[in-house]
Protein backbone atom coordinates (compact mmCIF):
# COMPACT_ATOMS: atom_id res chain seq x y z
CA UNK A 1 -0.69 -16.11 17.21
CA UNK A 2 -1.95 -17.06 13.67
CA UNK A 3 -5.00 -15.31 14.40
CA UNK A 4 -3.07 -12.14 15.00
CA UNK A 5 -1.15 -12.23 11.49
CA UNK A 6 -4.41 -13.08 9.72
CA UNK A 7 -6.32 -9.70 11.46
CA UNK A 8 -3.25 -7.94 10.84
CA UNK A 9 -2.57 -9.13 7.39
CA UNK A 10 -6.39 -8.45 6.91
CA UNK A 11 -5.77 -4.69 8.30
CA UNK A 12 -3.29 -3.77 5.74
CA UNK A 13 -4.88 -5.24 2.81
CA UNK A 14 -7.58 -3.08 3.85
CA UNK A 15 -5.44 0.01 3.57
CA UNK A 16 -3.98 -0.91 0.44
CA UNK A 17 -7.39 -1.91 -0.83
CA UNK A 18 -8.84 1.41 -0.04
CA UNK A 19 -5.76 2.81 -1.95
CA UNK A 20 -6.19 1.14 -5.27
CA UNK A 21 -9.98 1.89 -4.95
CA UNK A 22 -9.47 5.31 -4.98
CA UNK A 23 -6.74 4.75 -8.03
CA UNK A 24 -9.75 2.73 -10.03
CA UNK A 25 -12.57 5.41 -8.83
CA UNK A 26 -10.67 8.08 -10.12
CA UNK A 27 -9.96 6.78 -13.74
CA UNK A 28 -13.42 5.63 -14.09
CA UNK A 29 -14.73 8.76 -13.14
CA UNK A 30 -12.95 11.82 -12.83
CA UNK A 31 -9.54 10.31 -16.29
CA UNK A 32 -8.82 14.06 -16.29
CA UNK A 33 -7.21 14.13 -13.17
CA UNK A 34 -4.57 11.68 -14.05
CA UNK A 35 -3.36 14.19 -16.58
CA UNK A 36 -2.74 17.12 -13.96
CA UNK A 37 1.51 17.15 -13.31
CA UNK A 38 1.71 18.65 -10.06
CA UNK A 39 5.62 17.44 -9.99
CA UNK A 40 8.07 18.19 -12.27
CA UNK A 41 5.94 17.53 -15.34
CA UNK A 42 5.35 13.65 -14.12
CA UNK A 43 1.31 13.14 -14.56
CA UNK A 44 -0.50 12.34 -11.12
CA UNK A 45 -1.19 8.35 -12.86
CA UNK A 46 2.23 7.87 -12.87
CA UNK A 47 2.99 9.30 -9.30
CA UNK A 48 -0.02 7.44 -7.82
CA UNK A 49 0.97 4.07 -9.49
CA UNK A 50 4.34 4.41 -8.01
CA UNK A 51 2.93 5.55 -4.93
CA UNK A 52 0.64 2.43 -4.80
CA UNK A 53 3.83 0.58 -5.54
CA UNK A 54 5.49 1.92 -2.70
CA UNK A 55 2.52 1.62 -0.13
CA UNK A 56 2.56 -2.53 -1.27
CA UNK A 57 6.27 -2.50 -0.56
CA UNK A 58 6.27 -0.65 3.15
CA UNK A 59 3.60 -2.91 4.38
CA UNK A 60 4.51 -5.88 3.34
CA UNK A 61 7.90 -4.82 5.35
CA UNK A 62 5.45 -4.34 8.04
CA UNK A 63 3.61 -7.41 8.22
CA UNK A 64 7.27 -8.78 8.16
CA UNK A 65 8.31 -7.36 10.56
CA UNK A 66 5.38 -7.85 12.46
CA UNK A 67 4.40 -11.71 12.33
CA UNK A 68 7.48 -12.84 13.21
CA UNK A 69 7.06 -16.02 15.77
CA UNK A 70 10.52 -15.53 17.85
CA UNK A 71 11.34 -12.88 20.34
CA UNK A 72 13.74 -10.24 19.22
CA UNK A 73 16.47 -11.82 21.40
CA UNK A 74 16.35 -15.22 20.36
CA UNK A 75 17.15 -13.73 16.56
CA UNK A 76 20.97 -13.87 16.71
């Protein structure tokens, strides 16, 4: 069982690791694309660094949710 929370815990570090990469890749490379507001005047850093915010939250619901030891049932 421990083996399956480490390759899953592993898996969505990976996403989330993939997502800040692409945060980091595009400031060091492309900064004038932060400064495009393709919402309501909000810059795209901001939205991405809430977004990346966001992702860190839902999956760490998931793994959660997902390495619990006890059946469903046995809960209440």
């Amino acid at each position: 069982m421990e083996r399956q929370h480490s390759r899953l815990g592993f898996f969505l570090f990976s996403i989330y690791l993939i997502l800040y990469g692409g945060f980091v890749l595009i400031n060091a490379f492309r900064p004038d694309w932060m400064q495009v507001q393709p919402l309501g005047g909000v810059n795209l850093a901001i939205l991405y660094g809430f977004g990346l915010i966001l992702v860190a939250f839902v999956l760490a619901l998931i793994y959660g949710i997902f390495s619990r030891d006890e059946p469903p049932e046995e809960r209440a």
